[in-house]
Protein backbone atom coordinates (compact mmCIF):
# COMPACT_ATOMS: atom_id res chain seq x y z
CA UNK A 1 35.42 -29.95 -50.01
CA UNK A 2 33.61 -31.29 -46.85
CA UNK A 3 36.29 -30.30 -45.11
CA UNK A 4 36.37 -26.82 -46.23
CA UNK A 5 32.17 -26.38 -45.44
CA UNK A 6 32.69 -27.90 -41.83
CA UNK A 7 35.58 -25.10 -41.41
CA UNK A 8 33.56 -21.70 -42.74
CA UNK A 9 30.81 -23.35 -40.04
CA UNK A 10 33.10 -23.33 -37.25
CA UNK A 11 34.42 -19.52 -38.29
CA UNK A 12 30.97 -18.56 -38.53
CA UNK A 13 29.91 -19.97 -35.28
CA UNK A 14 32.87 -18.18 -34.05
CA UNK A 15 32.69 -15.15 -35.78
CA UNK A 16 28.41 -14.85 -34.27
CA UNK A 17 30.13 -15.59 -30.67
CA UNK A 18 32.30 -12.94 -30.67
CA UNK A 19 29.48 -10.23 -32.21
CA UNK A 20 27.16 -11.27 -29.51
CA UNK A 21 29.86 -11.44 -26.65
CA UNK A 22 30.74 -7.88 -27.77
CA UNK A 23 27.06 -6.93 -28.06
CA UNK A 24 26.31 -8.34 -24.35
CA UNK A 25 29.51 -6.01 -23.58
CA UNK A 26 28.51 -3.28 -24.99
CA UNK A 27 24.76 -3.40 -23.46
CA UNK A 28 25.77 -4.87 -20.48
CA UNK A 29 29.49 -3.46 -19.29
CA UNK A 30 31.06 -4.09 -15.99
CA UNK A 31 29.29 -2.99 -12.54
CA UNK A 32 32.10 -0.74 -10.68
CA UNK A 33 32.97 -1.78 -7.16
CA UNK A 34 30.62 -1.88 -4.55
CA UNK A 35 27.59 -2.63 -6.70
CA UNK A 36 25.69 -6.67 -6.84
CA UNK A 37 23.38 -7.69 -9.77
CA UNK A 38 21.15 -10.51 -9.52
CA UNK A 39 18.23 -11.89 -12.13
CA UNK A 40 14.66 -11.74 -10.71
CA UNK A 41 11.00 -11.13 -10.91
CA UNK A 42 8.17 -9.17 -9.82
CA UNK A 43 6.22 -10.23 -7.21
CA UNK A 44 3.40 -8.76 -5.04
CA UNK A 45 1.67 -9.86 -1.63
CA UNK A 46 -1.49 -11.71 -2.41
CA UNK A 47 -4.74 -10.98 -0.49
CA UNK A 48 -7.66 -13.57 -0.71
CA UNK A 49 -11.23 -12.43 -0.50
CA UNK A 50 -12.34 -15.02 0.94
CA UNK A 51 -16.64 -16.03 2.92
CA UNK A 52 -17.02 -16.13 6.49
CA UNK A 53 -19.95 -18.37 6.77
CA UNK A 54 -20.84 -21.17 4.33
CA UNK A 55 -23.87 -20.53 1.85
CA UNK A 56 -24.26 -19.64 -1.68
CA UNK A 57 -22.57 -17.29 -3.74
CA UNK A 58 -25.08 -14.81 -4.92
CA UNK A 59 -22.76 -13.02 -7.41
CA UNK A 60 -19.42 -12.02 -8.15
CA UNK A 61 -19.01 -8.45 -9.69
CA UNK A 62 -15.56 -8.55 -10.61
CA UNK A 63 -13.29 -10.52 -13.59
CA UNK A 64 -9.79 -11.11 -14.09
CA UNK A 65 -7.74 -8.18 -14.59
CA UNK A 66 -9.86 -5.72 -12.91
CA UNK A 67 -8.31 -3.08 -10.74
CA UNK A 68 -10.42 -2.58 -7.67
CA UNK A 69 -9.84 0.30 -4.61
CA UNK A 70 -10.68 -0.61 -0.82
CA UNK A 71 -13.94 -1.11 -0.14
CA UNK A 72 -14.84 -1.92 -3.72
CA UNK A 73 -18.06 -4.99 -3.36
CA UNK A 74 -16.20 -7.90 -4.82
CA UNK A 75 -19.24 -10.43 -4.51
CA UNK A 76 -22.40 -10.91 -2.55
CA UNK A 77 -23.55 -13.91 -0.65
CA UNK A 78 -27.14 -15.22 -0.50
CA UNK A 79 -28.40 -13.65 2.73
CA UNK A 80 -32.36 -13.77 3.06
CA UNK A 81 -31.58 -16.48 6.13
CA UNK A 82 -29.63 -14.09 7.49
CA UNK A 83 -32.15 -11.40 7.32
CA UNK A 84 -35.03 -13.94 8.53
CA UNK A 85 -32.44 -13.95 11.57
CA UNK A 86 -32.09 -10.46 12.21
CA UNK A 87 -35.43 -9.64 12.04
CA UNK A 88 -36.35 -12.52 14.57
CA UNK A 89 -33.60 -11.15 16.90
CA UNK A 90 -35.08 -7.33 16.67
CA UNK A 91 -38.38 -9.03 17.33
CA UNK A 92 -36.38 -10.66 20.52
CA UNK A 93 -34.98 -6.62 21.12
CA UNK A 94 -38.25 -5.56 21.16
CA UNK A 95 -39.88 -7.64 23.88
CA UNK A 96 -37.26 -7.66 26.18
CA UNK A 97 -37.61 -3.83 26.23
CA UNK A 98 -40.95 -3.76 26.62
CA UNK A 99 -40.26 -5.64 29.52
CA UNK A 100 -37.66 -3.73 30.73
CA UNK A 101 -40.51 -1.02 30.59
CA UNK A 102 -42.90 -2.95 32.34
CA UNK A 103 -40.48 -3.72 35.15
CA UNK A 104 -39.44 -0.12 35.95
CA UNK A 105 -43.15 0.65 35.67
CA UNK A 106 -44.21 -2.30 38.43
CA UNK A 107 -40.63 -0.44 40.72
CA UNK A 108 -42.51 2.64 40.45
CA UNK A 109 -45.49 0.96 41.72
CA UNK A 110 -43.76 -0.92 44.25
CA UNK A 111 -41.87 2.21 45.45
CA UNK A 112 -45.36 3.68 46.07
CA UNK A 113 -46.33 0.90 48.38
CA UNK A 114 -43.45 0.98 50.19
CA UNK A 115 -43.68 4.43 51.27
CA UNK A 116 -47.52 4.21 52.43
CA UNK A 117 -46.69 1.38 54.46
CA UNK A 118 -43.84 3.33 55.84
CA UNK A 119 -46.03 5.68 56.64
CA UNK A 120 -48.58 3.75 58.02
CA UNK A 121 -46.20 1.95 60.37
CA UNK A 122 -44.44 5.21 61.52
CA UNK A 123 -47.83 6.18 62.73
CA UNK A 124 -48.95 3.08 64.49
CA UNK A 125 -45.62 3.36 65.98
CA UNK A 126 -46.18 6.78 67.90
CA UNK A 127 -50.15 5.71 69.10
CA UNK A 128 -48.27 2.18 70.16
CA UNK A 129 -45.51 3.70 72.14
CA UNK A 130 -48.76 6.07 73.89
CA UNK A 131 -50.98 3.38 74.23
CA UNK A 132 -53.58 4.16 71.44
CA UNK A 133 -52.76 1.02 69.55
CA UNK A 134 -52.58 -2.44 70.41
CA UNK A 135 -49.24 -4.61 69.49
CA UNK A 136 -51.53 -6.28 67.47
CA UNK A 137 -52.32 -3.71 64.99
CA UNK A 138 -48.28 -2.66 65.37
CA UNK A 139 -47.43 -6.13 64.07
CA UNK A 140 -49.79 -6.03 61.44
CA UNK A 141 -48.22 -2.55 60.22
CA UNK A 142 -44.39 -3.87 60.21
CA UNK A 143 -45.30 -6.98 58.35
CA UNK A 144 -46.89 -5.30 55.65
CA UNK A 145 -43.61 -2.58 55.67
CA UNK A 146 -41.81 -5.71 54.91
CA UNK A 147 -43.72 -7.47 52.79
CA UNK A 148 -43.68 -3.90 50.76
CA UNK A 149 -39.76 -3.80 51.06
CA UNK A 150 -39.34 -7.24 49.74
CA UNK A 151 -41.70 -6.63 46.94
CA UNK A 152 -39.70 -3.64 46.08
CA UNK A 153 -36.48 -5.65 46.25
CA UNK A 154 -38.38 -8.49 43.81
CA UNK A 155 -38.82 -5.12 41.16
CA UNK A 156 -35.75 -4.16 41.36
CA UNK A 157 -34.15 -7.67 40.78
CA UNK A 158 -36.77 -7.94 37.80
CA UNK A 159 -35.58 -4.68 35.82
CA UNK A 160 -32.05 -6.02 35.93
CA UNK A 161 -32.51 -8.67 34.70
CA UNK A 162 -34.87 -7.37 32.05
CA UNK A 163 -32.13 -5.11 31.28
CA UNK A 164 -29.74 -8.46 31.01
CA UNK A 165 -32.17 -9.49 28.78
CA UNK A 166 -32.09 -6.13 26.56
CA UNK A 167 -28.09 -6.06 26.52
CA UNK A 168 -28.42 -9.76 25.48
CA UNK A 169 -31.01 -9.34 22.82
CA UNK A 170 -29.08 -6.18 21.23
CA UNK A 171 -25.82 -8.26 21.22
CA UNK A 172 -27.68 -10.67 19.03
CA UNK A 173 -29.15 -7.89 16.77
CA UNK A 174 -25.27 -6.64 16.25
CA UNK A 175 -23.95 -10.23 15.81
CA UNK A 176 -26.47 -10.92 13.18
CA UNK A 177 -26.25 -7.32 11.48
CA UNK A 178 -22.60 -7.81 11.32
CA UNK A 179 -22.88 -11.57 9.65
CA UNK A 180 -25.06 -10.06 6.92
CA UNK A 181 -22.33 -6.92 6.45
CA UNK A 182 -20.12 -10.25 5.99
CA UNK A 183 -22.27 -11.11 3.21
CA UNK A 184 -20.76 -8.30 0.89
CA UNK A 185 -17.53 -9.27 0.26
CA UNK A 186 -15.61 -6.10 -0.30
CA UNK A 187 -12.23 -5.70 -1.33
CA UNK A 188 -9.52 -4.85 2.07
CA UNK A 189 -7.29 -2.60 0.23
CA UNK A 190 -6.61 -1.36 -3.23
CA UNK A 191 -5.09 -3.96 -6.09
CA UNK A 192 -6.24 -6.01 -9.06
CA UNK A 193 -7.74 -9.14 -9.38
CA UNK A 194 -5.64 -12.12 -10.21
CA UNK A 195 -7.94 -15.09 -10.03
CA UNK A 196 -11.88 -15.29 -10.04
CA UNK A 197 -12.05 -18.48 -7.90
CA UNK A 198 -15.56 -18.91 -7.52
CA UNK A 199 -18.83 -18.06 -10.09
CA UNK A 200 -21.82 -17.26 -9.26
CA UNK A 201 -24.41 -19.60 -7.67
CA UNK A 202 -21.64 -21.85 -6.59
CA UNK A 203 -22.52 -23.06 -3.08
CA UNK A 204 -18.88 -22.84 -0.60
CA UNK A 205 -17.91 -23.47 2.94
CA UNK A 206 -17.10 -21.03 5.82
CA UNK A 207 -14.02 -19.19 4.46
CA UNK A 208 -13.73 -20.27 0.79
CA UNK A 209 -11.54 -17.51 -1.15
CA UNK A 210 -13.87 -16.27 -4.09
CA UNK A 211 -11.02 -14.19 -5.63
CA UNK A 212 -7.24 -13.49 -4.69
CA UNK A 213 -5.96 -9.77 -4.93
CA UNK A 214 -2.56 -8.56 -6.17
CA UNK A 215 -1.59 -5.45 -3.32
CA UNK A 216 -0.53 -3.30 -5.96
CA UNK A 217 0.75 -1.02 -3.10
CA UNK A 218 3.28 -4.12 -2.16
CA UNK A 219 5.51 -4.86 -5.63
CA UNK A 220 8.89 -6.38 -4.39
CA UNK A 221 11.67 -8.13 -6.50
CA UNK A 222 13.10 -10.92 -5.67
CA UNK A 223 16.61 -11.86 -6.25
CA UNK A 224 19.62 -14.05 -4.83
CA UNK A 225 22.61 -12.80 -3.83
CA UNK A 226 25.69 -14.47 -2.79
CA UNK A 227 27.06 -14.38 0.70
CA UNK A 228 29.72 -11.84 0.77
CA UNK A 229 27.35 -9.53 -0.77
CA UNK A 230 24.58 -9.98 1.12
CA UNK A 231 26.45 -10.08 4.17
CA UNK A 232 27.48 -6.41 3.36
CA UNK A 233 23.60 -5.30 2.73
CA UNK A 234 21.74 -2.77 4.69
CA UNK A 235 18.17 -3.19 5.25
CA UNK A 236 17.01 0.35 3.89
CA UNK A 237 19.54 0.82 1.24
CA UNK A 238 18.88 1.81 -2.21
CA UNK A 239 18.43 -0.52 -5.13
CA UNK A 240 17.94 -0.40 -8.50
CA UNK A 241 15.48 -2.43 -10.73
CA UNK A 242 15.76 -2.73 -14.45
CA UNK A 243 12.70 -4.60 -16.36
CA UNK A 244 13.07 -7.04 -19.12
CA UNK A 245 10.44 -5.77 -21.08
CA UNK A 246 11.46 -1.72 -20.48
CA UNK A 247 15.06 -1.63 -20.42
CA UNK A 248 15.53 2.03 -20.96
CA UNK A 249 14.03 2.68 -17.61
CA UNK A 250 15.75 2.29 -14.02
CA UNK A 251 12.63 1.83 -11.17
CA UNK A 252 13.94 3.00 -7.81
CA UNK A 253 13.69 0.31 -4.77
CA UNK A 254 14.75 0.11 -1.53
CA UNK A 255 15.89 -3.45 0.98
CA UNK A 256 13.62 -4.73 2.57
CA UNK A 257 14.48 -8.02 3.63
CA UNK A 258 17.67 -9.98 3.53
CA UNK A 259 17.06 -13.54 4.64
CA UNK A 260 18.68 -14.83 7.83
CA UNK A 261 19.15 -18.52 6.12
CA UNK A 262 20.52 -19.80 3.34
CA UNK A 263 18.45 -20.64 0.74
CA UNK A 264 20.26 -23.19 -1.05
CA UNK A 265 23.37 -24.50 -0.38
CA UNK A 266 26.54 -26.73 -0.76
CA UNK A 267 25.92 -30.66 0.83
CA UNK A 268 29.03 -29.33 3.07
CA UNK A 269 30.40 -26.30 3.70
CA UNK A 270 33.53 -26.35 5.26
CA UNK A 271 36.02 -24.43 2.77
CA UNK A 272 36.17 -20.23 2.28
CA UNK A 273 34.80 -21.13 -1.79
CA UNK A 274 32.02 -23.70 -1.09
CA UNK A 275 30.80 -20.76 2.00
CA UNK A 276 30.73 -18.05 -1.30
CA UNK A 277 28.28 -20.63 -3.20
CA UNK A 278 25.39 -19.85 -0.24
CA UNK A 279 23.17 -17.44 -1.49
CA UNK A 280 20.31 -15.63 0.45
CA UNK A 281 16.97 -13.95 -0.72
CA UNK A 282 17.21 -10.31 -1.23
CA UNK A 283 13.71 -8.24 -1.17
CA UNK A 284 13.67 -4.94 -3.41
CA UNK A 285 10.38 -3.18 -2.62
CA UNK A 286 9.00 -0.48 -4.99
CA UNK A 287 8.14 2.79 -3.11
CA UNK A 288 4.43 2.42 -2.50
CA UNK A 289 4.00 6.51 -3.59
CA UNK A 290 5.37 5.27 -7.33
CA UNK A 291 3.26 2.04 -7.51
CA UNK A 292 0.33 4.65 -6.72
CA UNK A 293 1.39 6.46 -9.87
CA UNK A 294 1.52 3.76 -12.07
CA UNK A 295 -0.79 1.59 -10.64
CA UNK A 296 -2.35 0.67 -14.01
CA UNK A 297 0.51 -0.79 -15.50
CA UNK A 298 1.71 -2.62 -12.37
CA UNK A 299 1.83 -6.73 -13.11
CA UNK A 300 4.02 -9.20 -11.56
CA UNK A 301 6.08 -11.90 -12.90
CA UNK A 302 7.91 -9.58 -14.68
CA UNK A 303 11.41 -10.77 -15.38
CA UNK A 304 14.63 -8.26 -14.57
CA UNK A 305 17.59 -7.69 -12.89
CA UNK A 306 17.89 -5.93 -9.64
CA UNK A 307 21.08 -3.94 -8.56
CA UNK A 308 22.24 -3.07 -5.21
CA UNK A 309 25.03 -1.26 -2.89
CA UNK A 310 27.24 -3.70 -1.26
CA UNK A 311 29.24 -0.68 -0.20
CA UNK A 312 27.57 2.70 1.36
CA UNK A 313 30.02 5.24 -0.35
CA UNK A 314 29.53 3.62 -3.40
CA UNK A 315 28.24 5.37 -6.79
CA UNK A 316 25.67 4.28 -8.95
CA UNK A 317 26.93 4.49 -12.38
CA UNK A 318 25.42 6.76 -15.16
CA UNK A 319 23.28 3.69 -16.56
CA UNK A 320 21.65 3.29 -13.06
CA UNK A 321 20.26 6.60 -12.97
CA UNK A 322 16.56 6.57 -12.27
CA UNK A 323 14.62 6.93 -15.28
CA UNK A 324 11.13 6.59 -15.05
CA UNK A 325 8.21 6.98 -17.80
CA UNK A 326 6.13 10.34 -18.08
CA UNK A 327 3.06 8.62 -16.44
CA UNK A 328 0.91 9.19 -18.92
CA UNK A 329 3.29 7.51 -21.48
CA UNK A 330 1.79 3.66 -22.31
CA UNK A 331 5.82 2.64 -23.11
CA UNK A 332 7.04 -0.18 -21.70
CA UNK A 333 3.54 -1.62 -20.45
């Protein structure tokens, strides 16, 4: 009798083995030549938001989960020291133009002087030469024409470097505006927030990341591919990306990157078989235009399997077909 129960086990166990072997057939039948599938999983390039300068966090406006487009405020730092600053430096502005002002106003008046004693000397110069003026009263003109030259000279040195001082102080104004733009963390291009890192009032260093984006314009698969078929890969070529949780749709992607290296190999390779156990990353990037079209259901860490052309003549079957969701269809979220 036990032997009899052990045996309808066993035919049971082999009887579920072959439904689900012809199941996994039927859903799952044989790529034609020319055409690689792999197992792999969303991924997208990660942007951190991250502080310039050290201080406190003032407040963070986003959560988890949010979707955010460039330029959206992502958190504020506390920035009345900064403002103290900048209004001390336009204070600093300020007086160095008015004395940029007062130094073209003293050139003007040193300008004057130099002409009357030009003048002056010219015409002690014609009653010396005729004998109407003593050398005396000729010396005492040419000093003061150079004494009026060399103040002129002094103005002139004055105003630039008042205007030095001007270009300096408004270089300070910018540097100080621009640190308190740098206290409004906004986001640098459009994507979703993965982590909140940071909470307001929190006090953090120079270049602490407060929250790291998810580039929803950048959604890439990653898969592993063998070398004889990555080896025939074209960076360009089409691919093919079919989603764990939505099988009944086909996403388009394209190569992007096909790794130089190895990623993980044999302790030695020195035999045609142990060189077909190498495998290399393959990249499978989502058009950008599509990711902009469903940009609210885009996640990563998606499981799936990506399929590509080995060969350039070859034909993607009739299940490889791109199929995508109406866009405002939820399905498959």
């Amino acid at each position: 009798m036990r032997a009899w129960k052990v045996g309808v086990v066993v035919l049971a166990v082999v009887l579920a083995g072959g439904v689900f072997y012809g199941w996994w057939e039927w859903m799952h039948p044989g790529l034609p030549d020319g055409i690689a599938a792999a197992n792999g999983r969303l991924e997208a390039e990660q942007v951190q938001v991250a502080t310039k300068f050290a201080g406190r966090v003032e407040s963070v406006l986003v959560e988890e989960g949010d979707l955010v487009k460039a330029g959206t405020v992502i958190a504020r730092m506390d920035a009345r020291e900064v403002r103290a600053q900048l209004q001390e430096a336009q204070a600093q502005q300020s007086a160095a133009e008015n004395q940029e002002d007062e130094a073209e106003a003293a050139i003007s008046a040193r300008q004057a002087d130099r002409v009357l004693a030009k003048r002056e000397l010219t015409r002690i110069d014609s009653l010396h030469r005729h004998g109407y003026a003593s050398t005396e009263l000729f010396d005492r003109a040419r000093a003061k024409m150079d004494a009026a030259e060399a103040a002129y000279q002094a103005a002139q040195a004055s105003l630039r470097q008042a205007v030095s001082g001007v270009d300096a102080a408004r270089a300070t104004v910018d540097r100080v505006r621009t640190m308190l733009e740098d206290a409004t963390l906004v986001a640098p291009r459009d994507g979703r927030v993965q982590y909140k890192l940071i909470q307001s009032g929190e006090v953090v260093g120079a270049g602490t990341a407060v929250v790291t984006l998810l580039d929803l314009t950048d959604i890439y698969m990653t898969i592993f591919l063998p070398a004889h078929d990555a080896g025939a890969l074209a960076l360009g070529s089409e691919a093919r990306l079919v989603l764990d949780p939505a099988p009944q749709y086909v996403i388009p992607a394209t190569v992007t990157f096909v790794a130089a290296d190895a990623q993980f190999t044999p302790k030695t390779v020195e035999t045609a078989d142990e060189r077909e156990k190498l495998m290399f990353r393959i990249k499978l990037t989502i058009p950008a235009a599509l990711l902009k079209t469903y940009e609210d259901r885009a996640k990563t860490g998606v499981r799936g399997i990506g399929y590509v052309r080995t060969k350039r003549d070859a034909v993607w079957p009739a299940k490889l077909n791109v199929k995508l969701p109406p866009a405002g269809d939820n399905a498959g979220r």
